[in-house]
Protein backbone atom coordinates (compact mmCIF):
# COMPACT_ATOMS: atom_id res chain seq x y z
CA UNK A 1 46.28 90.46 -72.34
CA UNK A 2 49.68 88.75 -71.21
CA UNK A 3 48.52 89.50 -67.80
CA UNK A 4 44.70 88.16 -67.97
CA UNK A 5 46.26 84.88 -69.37
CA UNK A 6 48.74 84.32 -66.15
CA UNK A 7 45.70 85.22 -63.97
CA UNK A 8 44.00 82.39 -65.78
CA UNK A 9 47.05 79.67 -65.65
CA UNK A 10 47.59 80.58 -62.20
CA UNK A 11 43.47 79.89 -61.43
CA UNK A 12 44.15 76.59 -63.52
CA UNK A 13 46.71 75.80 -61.48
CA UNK A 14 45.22 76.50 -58.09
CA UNK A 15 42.48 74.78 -59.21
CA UNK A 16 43.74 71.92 -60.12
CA UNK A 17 45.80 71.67 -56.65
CA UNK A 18 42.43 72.02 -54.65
CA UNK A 19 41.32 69.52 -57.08
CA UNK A 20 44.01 67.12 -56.38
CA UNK A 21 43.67 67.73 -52.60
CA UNK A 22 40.49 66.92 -52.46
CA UNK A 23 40.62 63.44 -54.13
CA UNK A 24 43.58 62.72 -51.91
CA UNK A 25 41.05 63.69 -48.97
CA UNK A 26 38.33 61.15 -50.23
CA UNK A 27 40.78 58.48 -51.26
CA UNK A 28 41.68 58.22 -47.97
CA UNK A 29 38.21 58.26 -46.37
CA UNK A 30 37.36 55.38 -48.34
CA UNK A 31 40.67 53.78 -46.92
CA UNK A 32 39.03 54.43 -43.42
CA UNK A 33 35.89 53.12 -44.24
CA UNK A 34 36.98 49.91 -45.58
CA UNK A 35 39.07 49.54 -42.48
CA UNK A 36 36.20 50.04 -40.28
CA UNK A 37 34.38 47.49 -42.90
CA UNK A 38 36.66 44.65 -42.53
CA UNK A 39 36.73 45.44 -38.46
CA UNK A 40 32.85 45.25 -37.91
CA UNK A 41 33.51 41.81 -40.50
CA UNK A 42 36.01 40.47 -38.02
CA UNK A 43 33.56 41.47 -35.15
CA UNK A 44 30.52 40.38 -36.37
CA UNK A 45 32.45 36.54 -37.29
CA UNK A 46 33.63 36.42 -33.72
CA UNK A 47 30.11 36.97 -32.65
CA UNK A 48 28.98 34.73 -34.62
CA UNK A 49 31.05 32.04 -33.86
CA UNK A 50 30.66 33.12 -29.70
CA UNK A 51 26.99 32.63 -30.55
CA UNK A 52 27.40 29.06 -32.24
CA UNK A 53 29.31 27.65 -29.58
CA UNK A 54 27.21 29.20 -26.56
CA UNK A 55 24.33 27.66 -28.51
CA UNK A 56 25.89 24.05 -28.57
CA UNK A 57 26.76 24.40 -25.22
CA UNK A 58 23.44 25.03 -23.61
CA UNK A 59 22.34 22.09 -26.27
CA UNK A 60 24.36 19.96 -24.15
CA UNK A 61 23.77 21.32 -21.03
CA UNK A 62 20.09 20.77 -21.82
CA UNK A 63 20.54 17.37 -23.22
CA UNK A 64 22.77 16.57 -19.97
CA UNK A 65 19.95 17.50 -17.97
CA UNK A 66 16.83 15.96 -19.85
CA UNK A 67 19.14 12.82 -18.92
CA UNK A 68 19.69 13.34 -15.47
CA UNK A 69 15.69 14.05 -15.27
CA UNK A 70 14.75 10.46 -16.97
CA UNK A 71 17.20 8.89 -14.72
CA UNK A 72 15.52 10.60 -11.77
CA UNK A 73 12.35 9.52 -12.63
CA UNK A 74 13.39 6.26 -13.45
CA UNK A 75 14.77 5.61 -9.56
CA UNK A 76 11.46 7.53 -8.39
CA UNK A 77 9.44 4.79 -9.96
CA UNK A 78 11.48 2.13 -8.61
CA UNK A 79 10.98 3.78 -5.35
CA UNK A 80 7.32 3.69 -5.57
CA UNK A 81 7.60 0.16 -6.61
CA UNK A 82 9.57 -0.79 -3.56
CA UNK A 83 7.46 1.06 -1.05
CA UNK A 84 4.10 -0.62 -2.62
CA UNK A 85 5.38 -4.20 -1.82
CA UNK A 86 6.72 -3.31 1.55
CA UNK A 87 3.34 -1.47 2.56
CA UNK A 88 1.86 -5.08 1.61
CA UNK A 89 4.17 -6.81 3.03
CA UNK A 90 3.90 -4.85 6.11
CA UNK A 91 0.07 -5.06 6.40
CA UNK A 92 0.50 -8.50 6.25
CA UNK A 93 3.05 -8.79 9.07
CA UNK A 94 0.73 -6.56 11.04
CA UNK A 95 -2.48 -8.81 10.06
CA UNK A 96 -0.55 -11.96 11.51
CA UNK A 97 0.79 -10.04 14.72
CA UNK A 98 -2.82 -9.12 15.32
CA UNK A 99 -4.05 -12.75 14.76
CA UNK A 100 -1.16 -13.72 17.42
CA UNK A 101 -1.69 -11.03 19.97
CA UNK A 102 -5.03 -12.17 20.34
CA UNK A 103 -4.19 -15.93 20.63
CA UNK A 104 -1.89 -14.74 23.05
CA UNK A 105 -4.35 -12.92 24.67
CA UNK A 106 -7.07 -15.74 24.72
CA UNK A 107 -4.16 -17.84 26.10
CA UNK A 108 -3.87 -15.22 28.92
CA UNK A 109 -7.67 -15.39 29.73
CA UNK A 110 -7.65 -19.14 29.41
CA UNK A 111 -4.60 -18.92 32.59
CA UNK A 112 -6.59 -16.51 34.39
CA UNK A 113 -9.61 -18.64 34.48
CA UNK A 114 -7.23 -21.59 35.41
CA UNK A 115 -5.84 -20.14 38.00
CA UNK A 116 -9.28 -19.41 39.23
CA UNK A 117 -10.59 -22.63 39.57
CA UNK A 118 -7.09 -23.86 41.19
CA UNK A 119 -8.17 -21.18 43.79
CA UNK A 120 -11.75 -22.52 44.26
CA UNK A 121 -10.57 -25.77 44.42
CA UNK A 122 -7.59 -24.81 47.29
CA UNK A 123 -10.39 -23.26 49.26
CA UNK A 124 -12.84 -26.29 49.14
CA UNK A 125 -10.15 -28.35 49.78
CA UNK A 126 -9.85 -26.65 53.01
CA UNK A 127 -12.98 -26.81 54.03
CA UNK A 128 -12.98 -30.38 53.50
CA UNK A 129 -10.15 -30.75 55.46
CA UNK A 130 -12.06 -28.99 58.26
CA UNK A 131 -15.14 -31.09 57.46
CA UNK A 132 -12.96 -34.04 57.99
CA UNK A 133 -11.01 -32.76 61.41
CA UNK A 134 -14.54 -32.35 62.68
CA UNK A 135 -15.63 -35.44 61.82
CA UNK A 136 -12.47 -37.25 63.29
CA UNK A 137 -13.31 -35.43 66.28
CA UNK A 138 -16.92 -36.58 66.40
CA UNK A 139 -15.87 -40.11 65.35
CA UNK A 140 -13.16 -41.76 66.17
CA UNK A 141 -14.35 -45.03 64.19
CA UNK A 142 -14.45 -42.68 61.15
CA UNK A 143 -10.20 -42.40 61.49
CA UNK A 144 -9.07 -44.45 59.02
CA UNK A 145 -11.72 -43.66 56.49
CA UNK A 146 -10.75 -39.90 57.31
CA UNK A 147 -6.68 -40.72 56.37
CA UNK A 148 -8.02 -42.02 53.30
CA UNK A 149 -10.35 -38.90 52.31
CA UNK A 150 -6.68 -36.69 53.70
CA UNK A 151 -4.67 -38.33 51.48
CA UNK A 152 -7.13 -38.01 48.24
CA UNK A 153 -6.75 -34.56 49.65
CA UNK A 154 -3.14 -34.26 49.43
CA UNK A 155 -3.20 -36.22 46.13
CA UNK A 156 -5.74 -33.98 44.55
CA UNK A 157 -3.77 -30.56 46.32
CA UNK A 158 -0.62 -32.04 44.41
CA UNK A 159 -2.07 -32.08 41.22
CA UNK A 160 -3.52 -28.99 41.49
CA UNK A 161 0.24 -27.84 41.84
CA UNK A 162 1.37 -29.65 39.07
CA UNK A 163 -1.32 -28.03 37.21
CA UNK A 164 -0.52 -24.71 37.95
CA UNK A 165 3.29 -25.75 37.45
CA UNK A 166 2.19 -26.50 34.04
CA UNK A 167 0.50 -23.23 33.34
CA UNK A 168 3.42 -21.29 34.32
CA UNK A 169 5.61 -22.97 32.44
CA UNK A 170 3.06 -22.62 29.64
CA UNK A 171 2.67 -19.12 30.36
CA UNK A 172 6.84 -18.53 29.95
CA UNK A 173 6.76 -20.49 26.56
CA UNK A 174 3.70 -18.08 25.49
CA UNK A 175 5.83 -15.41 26.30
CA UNK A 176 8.94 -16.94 24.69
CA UNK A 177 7.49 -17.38 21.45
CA UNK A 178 5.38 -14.05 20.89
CA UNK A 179 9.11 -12.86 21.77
CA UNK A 180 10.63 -14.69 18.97
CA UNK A 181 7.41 -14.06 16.60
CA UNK A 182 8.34 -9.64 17.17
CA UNK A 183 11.94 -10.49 16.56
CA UNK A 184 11.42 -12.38 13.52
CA UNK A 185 9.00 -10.24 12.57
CA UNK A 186 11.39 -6.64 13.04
CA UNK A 187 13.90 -8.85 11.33
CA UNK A 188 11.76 -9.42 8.30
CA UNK A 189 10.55 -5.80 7.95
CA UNK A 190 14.47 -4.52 8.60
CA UNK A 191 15.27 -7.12 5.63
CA UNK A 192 12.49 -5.73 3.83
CA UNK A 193 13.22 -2.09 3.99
CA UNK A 194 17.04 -2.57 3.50
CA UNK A 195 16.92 -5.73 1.68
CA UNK A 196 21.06 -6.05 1.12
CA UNK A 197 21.48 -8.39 -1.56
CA UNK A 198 20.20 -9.54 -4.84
CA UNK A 199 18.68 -12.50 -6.07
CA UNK A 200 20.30 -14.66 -9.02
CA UNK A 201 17.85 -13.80 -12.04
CA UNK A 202 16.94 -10.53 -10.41
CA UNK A 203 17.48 -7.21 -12.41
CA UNK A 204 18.23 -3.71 -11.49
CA UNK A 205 17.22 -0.66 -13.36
CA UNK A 206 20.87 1.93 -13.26
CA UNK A 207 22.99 3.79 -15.82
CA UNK A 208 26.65 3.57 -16.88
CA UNK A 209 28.89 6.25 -14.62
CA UNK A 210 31.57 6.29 -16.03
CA UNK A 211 33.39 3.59 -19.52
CA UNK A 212 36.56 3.03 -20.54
CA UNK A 213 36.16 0.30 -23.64
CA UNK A 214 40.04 0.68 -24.08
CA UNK A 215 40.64 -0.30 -20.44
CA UNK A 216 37.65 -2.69 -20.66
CA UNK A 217 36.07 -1.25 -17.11
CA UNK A 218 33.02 0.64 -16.54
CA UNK A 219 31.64 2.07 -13.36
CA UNK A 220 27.81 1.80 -11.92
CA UNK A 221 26.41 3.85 -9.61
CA UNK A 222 24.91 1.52 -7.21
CA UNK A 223 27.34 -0.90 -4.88
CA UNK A 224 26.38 -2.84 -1.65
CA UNK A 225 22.82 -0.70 -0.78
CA UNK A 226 21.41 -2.74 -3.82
CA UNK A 227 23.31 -6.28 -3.16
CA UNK A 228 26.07 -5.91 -5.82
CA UNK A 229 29.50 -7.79 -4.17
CA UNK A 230 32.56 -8.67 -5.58
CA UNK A 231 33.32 -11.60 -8.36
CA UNK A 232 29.36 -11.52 -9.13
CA UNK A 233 28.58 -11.68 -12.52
CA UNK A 234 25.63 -9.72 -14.82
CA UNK A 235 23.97 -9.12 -18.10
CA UNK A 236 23.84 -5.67 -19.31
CA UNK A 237 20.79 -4.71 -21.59
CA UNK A 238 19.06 -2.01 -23.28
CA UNK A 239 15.60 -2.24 -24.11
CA UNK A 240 15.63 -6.21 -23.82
CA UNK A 241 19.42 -6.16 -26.38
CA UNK A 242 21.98 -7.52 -24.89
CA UNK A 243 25.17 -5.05 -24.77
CA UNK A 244 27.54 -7.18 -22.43
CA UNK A 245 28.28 -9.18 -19.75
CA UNK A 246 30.52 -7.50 -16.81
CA UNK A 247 32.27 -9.22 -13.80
CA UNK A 248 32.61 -6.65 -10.42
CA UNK A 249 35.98 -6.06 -9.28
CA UNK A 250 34.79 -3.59 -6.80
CA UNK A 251 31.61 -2.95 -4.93
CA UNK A 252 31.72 0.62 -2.42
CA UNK A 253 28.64 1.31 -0.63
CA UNK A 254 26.67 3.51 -3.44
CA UNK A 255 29.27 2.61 -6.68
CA UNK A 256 30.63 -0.38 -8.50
CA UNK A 257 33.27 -0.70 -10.67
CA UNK A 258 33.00 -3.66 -13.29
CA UNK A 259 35.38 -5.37 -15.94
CA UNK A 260 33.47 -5.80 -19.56
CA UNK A 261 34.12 -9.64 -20.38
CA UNK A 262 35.05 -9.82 -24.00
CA UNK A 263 33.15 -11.46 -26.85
CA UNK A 264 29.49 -11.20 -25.56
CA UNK A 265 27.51 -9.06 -26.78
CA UNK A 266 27.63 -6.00 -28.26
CA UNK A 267 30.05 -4.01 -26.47
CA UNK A 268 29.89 -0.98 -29.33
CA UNK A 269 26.51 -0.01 -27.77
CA UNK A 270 27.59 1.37 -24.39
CA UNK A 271 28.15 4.46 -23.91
CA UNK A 272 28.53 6.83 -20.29
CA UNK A 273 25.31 8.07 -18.74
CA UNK A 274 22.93 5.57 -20.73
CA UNK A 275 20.03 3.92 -18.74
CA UNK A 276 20.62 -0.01 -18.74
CA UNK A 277 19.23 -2.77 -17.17
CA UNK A 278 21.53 -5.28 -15.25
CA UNK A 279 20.34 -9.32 -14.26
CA UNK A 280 22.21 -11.09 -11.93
CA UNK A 281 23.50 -14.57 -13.25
């Protein structure tokens, strides 16, 4: 009996170790797991967060570039604009060079013909020079009347010259002027294509670069190509409201840079890469 009940304590006890054992063993499993837990937590924050910000940043980018697409089409219609009045105006240059080129032209015929009848007249005056040699000849009574008919000869052979002195000097002024009409003309188309300035009251459709309101400056992206200079004055707008009014410092070839002039308008409304409107005071 003595021995059946140590057999049993030492089964109790054995037991009770494997027992122990394995709670130890699934305490520390549930350590693990709530390791692991809090790790995929961590991970699954960062992501999270990585996903947020990538999110706001292709906002932007999109934003940035829903922008730069307005502005484009915004310069493409003012392109459009500008090529519709100078295909007028160009029509119109090439209606009046047509109406000159013929005058010129009828002015050339009108020599030709001239000079024609100059001919005709050179040639009968010879043969009335020969008529009168004859007659001289035949009649030697008939002298003085034939000096007479030479010298209406000579007379009328002078004009003739001074005539055709005239049409030459016609024909040189003719060519003078339809020279100055093409240069005036390639002047006026060269204005009209390039047209470097800007008239006072005039406006120009642009965006602000670049603002400092501390510093009081702001920069433009259009310069001397679209008649800005220095010390000229404008408005800035935005949808007919007045924002400010800005002096140029600088003007470069494609960029401007501008000092705000304080108390006018409402300066609080600029802000960088916003479509404005500038007029030219």
């Amino acid at each position: 009996m003595q021995k059946i009940s140590r057999i049993e304590i030492w089964l109790a006890i054995i037991f009770s170790i494997v027992a122990l054992v394995f709670v130890l063993l699934l305490w520390m499993r549930g350590e693990d797991a709530s390791t692991q837990l809090s790790t995929l937590n961590e991970e699954f924050s960062l992501l999270e967060k990585s996903a947020v910000e990538k999110k706001s940043a292709q906002e932007a980018n999109l934003a940035r570039k829903k922008r730069e697409s307005q502005s484009l089409q915004d310069e493409l219609s003012s392109i459009k604009q500008d090529t519709i009045s100078n295909e007028r105006l160009i029509l119109g240059s090439e209606a009046n060079l047509k109406v000159e080129g013929d005058k010129v032209a009828q002015t050339r015929d009108a020599t030709h013909q001239t000079n024609l009848a100059i001919e005709a007249l050179k040639k009968e005056l010879e043969h009335a020079q020969e008529d009168a040699d004859r007659l001289a000849l035949a009649n030697p009574a008939k002298t003085a009347e034939l000096d007479t008919i030479r010298n209406l000869i000579e007379e009328e052979r002078g004009n003739g010259e001074r005539i055709q002195d005239q049409l030459a000097d016609y024909a040189d002024e003719t060519r003078t002027l339809d020279f100055h009409y093409k240069s005036v003309l390639a002047a006026l188309e060269r204005d009209l294509n390039e047209r470097p300035w800007i008239e006072r009251g005039e406006s120009l459709s642009t965006r602000v670069q670049s603002l400092n309101l501390k510093a009081g400056v702001l920069m433009l992206p259009i310069g001397r190509n679209k008649g800005l200079e220095a010390d000229m004055r404008f408005i800035v707008s935005d949808k007919g409201q007045r924002l400010c009014q800005i002096l140029v410092k600088e003007a470069g070839l494609s960029h401007s840079v501008a000092m705000i002039i304080p108390m006018f308008g409402r300066i609080g409304g600029l802000r960088e890469n916003q479509n404005v409107e500038i007029t030219n005071l």
